[in-house]
C-alpha atoms as a PDB file:
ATOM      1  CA  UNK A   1       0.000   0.000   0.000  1.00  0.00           C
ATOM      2  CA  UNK A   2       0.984   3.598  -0.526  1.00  0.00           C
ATOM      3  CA  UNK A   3       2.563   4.550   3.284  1.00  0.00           C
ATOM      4  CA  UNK A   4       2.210   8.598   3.510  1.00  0.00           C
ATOM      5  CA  UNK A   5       3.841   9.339   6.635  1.00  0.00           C
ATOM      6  CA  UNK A   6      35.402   1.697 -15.748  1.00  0.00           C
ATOM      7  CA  UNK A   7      32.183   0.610 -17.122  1.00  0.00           C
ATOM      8  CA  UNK A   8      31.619  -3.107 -17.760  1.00  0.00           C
ATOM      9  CA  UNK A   9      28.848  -4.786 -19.750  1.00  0.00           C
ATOM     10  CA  UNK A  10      29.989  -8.458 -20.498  1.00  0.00           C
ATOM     11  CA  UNK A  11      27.348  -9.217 -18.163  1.00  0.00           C
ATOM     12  CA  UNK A  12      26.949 -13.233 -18.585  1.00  0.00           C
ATOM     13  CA  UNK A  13      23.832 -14.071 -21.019  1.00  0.00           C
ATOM     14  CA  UNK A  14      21.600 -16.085 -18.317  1.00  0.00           C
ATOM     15  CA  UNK A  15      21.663 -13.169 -15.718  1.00  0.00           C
ATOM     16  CA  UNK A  16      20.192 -11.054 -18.325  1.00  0.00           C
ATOM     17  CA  UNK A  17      17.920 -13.716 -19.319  1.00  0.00           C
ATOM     18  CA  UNK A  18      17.246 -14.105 -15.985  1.00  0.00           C
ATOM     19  CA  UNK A  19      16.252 -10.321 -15.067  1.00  0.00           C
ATOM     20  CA  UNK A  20      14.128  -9.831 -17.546  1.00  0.00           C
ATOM     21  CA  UNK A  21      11.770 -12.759 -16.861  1.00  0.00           C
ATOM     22  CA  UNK A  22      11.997 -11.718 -13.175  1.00  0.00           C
ATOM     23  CA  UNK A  23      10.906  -8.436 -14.344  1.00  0.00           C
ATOM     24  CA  UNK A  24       8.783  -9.508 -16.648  1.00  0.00           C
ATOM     25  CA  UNK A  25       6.797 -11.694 -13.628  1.00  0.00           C
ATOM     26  CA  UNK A  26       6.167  -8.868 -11.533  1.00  0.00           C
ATOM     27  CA  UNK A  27       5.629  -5.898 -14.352  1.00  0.00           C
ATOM     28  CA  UNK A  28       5.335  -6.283 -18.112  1.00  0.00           C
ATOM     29  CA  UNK A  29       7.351  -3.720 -19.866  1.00  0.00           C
ATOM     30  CA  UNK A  30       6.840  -0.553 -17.927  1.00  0.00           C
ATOM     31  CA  UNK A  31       2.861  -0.429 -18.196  1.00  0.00           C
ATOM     32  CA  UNK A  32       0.760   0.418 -15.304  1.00  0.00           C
ATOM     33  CA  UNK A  33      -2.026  -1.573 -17.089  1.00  0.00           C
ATOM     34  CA  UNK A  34      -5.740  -0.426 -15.781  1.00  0.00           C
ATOM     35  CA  UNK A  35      -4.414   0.860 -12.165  1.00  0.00           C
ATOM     36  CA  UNK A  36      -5.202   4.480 -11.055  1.00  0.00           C
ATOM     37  CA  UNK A  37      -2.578   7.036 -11.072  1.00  0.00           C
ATOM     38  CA  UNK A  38      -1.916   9.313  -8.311  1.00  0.00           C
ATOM     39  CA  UNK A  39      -0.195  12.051  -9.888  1.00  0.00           C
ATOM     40  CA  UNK A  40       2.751  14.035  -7.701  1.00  0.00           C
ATOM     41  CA  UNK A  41       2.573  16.664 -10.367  1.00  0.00           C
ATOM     42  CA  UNK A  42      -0.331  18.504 -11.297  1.00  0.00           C
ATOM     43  CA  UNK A  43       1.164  20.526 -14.124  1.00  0.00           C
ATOM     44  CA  UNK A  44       0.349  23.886 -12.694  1.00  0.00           C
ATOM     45  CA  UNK A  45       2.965  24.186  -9.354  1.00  0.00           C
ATOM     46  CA  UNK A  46       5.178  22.033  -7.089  1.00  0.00           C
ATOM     47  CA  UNK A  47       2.307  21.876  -4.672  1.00  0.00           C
ATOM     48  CA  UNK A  48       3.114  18.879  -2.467  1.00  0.00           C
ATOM     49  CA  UNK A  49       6.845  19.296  -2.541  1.00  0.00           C
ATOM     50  CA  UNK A  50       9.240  21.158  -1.117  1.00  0.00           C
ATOM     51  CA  UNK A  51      13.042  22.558  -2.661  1.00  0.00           C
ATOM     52  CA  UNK A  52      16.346  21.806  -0.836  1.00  0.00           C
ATOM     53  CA  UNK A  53      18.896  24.190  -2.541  1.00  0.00           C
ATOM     54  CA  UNK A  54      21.747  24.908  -0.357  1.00  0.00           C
ATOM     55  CA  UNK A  55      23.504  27.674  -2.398  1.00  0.00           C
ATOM     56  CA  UNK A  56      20.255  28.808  -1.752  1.00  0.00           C
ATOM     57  CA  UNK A  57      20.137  28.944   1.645  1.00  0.00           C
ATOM     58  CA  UNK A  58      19.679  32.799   3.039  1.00  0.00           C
ATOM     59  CA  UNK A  59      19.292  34.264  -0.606  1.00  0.00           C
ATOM     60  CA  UNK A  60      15.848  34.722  -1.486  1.00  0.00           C
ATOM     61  CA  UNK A  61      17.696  36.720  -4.612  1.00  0.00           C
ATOM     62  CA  UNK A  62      19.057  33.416  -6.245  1.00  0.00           C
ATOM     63  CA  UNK A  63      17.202  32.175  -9.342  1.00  0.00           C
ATOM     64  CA  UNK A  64      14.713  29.234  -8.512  1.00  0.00           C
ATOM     65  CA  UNK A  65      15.728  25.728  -9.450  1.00  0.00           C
ATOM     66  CA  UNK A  66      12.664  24.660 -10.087  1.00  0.00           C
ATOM     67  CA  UNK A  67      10.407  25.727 -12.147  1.00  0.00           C
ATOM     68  CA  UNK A  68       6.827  25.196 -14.136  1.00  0.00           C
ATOM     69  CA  UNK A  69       7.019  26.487 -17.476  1.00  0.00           C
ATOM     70  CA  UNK A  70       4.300  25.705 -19.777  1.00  0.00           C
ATOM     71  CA  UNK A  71       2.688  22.517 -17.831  1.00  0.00           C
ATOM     72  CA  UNK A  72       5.936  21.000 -17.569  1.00  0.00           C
ATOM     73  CA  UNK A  73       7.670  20.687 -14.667  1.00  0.00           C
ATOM     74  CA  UNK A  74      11.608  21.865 -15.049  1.00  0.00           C
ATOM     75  CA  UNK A  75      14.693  21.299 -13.262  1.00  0.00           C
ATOM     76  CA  UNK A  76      17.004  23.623 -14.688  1.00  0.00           C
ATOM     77  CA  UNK A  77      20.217  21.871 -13.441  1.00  0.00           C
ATOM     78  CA  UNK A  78      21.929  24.396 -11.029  1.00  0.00           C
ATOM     79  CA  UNK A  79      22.343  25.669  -8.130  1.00  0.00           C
ATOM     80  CA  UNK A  80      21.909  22.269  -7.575  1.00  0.00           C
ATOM     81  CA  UNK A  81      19.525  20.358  -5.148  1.00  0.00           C
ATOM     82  CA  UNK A  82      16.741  18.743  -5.304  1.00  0.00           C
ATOM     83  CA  UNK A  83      12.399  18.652  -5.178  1.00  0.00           C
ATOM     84  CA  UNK A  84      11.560  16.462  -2.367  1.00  0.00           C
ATOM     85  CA  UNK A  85       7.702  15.182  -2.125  1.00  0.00           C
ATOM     86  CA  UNK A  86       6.637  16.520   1.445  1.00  0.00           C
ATOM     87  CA  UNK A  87       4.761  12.840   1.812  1.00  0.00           C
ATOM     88  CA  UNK A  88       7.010   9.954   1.892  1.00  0.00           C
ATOM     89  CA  UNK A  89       5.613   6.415   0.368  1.00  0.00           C
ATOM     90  CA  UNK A  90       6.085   2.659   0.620  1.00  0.00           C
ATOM     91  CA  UNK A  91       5.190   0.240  -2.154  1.00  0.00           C
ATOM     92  CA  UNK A  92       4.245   1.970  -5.585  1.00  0.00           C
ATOM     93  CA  UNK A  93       5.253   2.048  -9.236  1.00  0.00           C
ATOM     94  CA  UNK A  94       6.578   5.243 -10.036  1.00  0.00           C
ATOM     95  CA  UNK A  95       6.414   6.642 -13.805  1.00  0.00           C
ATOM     96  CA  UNK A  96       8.226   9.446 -14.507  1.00  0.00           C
ATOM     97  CA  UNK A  97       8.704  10.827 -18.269  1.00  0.00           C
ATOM     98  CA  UNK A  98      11.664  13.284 -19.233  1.00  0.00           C
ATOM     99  CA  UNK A  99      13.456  14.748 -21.893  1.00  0.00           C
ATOM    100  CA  UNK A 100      16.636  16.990 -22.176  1.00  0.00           C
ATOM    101  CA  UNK A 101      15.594  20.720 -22.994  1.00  0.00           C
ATOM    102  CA  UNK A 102      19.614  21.221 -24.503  1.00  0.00           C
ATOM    103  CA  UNK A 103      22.949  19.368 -23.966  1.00  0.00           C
ATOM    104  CA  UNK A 104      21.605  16.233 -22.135  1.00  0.00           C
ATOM    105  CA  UNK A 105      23.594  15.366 -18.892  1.00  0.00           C
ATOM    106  CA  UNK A 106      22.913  14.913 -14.826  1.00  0.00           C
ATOM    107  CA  UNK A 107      20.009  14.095 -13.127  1.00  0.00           C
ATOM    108  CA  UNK A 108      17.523  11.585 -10.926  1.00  0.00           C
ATOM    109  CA  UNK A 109      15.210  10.055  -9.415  1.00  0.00           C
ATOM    110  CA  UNK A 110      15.774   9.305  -5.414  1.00  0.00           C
ATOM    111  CA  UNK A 111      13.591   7.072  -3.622  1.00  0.00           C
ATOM    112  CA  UNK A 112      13.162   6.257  -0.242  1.00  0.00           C
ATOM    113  CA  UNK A 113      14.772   9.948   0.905  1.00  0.00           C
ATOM    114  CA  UNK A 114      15.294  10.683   4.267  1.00  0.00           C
ATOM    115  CA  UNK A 115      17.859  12.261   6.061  1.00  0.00           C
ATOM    116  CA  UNK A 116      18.337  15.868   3.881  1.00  0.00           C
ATOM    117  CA  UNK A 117      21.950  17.100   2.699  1.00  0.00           C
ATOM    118  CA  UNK A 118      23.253  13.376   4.108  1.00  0.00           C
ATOM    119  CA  UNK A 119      26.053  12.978   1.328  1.00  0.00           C
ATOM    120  CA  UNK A 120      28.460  16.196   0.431  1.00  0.00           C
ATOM    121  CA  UNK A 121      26.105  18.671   1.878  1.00  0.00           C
ATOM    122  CA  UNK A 122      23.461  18.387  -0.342  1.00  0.00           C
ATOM    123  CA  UNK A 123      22.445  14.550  -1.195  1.00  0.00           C
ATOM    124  CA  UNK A 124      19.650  13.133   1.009  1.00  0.00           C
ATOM    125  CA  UNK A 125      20.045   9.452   2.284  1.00  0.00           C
ATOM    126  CA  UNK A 126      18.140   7.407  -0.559  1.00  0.00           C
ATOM    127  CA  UNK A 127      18.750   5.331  -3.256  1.00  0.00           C
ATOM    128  CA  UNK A 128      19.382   7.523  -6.589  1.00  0.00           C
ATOM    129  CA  UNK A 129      17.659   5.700 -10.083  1.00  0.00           C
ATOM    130  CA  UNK A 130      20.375   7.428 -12.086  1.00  0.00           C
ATOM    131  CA  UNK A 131      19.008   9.411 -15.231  1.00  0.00           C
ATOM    132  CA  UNK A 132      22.365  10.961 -16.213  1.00  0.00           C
ATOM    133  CA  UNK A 133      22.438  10.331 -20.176  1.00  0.00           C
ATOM    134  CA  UNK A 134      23.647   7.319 -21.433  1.00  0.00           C
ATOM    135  CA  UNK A 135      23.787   5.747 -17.845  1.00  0.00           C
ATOM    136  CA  UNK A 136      19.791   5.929 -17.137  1.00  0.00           C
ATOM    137  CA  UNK A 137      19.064   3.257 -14.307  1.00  0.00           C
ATOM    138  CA  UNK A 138      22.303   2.899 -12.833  1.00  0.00           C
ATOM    139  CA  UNK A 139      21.555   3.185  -8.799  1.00  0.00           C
ATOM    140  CA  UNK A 140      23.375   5.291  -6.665  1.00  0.00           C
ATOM    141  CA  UNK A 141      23.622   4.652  -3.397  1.00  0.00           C
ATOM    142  CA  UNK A 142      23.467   7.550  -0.852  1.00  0.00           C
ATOM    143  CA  UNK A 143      23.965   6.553   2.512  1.00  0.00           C
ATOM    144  CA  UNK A 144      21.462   3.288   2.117  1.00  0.00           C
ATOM    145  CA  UNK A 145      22.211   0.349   0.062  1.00  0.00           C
ATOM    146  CA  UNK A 146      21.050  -2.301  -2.198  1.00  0.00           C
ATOM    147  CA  UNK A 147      22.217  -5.667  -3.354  1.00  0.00           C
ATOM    148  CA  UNK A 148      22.108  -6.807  -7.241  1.00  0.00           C
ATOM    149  CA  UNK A 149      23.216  -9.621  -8.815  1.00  0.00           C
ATOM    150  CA  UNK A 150      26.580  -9.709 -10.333  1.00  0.00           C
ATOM    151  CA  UNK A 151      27.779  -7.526  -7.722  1.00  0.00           C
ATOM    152  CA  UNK A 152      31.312  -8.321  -8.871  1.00  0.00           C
ATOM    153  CA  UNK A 153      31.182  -6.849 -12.165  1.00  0.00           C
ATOM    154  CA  UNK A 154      28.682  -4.203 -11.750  1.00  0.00           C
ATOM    155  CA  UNK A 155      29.695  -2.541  -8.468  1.00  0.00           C
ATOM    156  CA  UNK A 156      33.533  -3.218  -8.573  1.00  0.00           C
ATOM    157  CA  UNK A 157      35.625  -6.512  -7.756  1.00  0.00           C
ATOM    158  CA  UNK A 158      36.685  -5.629  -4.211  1.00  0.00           C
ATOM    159  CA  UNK A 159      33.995  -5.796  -1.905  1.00  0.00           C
ATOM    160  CA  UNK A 160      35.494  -4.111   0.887  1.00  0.00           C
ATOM    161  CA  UNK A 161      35.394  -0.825  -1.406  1.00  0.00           C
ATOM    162  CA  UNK A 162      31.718  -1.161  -1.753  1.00  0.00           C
ATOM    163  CA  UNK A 163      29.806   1.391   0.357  1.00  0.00           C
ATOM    164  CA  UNK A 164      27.048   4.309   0.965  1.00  0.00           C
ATOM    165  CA  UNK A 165      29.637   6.969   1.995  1.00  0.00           C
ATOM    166  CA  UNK A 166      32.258   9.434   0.184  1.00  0.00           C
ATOM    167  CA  UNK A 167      35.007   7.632  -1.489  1.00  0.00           C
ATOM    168  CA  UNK A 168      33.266   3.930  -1.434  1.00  0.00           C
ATOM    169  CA  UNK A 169      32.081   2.479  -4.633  1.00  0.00           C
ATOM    170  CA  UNK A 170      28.442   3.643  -4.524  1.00  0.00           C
ATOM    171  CA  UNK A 171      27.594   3.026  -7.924  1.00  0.00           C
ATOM    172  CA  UNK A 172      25.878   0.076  -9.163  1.00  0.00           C
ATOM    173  CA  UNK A 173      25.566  -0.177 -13.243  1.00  0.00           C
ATOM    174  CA  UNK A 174      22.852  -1.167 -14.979  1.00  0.00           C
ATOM    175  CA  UNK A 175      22.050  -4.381 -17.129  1.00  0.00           C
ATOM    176  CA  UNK A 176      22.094  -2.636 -20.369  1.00  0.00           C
ATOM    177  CA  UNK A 177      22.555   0.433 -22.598  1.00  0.00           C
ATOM    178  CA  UNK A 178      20.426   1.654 -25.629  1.00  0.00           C
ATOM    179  CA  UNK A 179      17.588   2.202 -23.751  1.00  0.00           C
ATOM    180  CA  UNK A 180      17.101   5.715 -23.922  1.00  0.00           C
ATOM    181  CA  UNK A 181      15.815   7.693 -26.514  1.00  0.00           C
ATOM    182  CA  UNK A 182      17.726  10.652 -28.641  1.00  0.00           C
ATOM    183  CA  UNK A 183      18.614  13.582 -26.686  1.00  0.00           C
ATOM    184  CA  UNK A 184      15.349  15.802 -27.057  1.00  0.00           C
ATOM    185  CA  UNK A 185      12.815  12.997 -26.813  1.00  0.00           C
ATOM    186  CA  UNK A 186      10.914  11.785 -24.167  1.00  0.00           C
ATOM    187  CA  UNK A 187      11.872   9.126 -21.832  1.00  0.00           C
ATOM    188  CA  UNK A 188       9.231   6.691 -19.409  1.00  0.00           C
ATOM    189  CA  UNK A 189      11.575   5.634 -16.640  1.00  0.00           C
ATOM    190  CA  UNK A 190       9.537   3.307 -14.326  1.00  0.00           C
ATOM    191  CA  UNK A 191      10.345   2.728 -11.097  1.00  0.00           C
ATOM    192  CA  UNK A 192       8.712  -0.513  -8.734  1.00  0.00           C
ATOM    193  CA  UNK A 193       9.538  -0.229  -4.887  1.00  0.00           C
ATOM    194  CA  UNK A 194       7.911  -3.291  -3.489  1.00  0.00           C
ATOM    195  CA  UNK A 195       8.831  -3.649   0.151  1.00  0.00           C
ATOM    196  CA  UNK A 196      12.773  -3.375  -0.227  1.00  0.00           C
ATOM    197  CA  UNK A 197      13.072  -4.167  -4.188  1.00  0.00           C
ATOM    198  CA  UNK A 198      13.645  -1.651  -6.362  1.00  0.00           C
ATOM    199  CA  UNK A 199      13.407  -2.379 -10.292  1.00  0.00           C
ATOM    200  CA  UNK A 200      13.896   0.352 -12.687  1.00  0.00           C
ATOM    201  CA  UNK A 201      12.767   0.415 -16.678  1.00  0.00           C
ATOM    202  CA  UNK A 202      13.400   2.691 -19.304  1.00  0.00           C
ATOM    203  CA  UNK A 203      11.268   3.177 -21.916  1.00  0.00           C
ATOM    204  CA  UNK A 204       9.909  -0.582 -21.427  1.00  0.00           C
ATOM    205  CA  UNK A 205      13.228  -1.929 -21.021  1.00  0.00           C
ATOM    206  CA  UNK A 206      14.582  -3.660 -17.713  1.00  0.00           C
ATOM    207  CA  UNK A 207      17.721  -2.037 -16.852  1.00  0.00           C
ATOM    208  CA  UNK A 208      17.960  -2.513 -13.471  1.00  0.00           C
ATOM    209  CA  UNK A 209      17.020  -4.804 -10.125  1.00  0.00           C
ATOM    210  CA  UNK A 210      18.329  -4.832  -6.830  1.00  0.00           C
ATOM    211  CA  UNK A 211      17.283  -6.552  -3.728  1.00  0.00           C
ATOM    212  CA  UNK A 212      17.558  -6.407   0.060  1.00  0.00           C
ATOM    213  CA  UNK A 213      17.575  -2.561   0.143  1.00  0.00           C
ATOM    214  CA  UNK A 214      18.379  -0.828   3.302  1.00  0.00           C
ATOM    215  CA  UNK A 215      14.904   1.050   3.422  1.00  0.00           C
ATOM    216  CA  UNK A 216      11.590   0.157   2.256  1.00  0.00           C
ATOM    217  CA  UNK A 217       9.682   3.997   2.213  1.00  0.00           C
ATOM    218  CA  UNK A 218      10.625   7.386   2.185  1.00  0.00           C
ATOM    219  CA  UNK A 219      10.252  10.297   0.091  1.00  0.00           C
ATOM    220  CA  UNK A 220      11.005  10.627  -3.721  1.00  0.00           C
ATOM    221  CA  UNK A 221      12.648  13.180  -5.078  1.00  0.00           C
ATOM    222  CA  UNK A 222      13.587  14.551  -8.550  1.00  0.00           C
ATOM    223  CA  UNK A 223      17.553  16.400  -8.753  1.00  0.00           C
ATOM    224  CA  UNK A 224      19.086  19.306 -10.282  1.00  0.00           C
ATOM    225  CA  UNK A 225      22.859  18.362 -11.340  1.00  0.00           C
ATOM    226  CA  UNK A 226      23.761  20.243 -13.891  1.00  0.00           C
ATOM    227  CA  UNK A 227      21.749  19.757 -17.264  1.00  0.00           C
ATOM    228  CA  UNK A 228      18.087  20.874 -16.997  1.00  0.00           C
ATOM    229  CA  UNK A 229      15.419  18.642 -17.695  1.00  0.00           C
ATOM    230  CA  UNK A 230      11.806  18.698 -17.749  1.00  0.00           C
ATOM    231  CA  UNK A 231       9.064  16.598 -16.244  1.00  0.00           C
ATOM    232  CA  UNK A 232       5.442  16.106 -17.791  1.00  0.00           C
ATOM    233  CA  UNK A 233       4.221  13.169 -15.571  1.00  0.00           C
ATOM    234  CA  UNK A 234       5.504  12.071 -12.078  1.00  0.00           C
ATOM    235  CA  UNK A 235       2.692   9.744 -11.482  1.00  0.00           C
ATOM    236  CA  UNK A 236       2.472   7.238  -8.570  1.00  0.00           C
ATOM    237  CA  UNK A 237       0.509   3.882  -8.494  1.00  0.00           C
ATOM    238  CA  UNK A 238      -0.172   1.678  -5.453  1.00  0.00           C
ATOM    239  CA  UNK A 239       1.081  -1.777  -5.145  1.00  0.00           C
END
């Protein structure tokens, strides 16, 4: 229920094989089938979340970061920070569609946020569903973790470098590129918390699973990290 309160791909042919009928048992493709949305957006304001922008901090002069321009909801990249949902939620799909409005680059989507400004001074304690181009789905992890097969390859070969703090190996890579579209088109990245998995599709495509997370509910939040971006549906469905 919805709870308010060096890059490697030689990945071995039956562990993709594998994934994607896991995936493919629990969610066909990135569809939310017949299910009601509850959107987080409502294409007018950023009603229901908040902004944490440190450069921001004590300078009501400073440019916003986010924005709505014409129905779409915009993170222009910088000062950087992020839009954090004042709810938080347990157990939902989460579809979120995007497109680069210029030179695509950084962002995400962090679920299960908690602690504000826990990494560098500005990340909050979550796990990040990387949408930085060409790397959409990677996770990230930010001071909570996740486990995924193939750790080995995906996450690094020394385990005792793996970690949810500055200087560990917090990044996890995904199953498999191509998934995105051109740079200017609009992306579906789907995201399924169900108690503490997290699986993550782009545009229909599997590109990510991880197990045994660290947290199970939180708030999700969208990031400004350099490239702007713009939203048109965040829309959350129960599980």
């Amino acid at each position: 229920m919805i709870a308010k309160s060096p890059r490697l791909r030689a990945l071995p042919a039956a562990l993709l094989i594998a994934a994607a009928l896991t995936g493919c048992a629990s969610f066909r493709g990135g569809s939310s089938g017949a299910q009601e949305a509850q959107p987080l957006f409502d294409g007018e304001s950023l009603e229901g979340w908040h902004v944490d922008v440190p450069e921001a901090d004590g300078k009501p002069e400073i440019e916003p970061t986010f924005v709505v321009r014409e129905g779409v909801l915009v993170s222009r990249g910088a000062p950087q920070g992020h839009l954090i949902t004042d709810e938080s939620y347990g157990d939902y799909r989460l579809e979120v569609e995007y497109r680069w409005t210029g030179q695509p680059g950084n962002c995400g989507v962090l679920v299960h946020c908690s602690t504000p400004r826990r990494l560098y001074g500005m990340f909050p304690q979550s796990i990040e569903c990387q949408m930085y181009h060409g790397n959409a789905g990677d996770f990230w992890c930010i001071g909570e973790d996740i486990q995924t097969p193939d750790m080995e390859t995906r996450r690094g070969p020394d385990p005792t470098q793996w970690g949810v703090e500055e200087g560990q190996r917090r990044r996890i890579i995904n199953l498999t590129d191509g998934a995105e579209n051109p740079a200017g088109e609009w992306n579906r990245m789907t995201i399924e918390c169900r108690a503490r998995s997290i699986d993550i599709w782009v545009n229909g495509e599997l590109v990510n699973q991880g197990r045994d997370c660290t947290a199970s509910s939180g708030q999700i939040a969208l990031q400004a990290e350099g490239a702007e971006a713009e939203f048109r549906r965040v829309d959350l469905f129960e599980l």
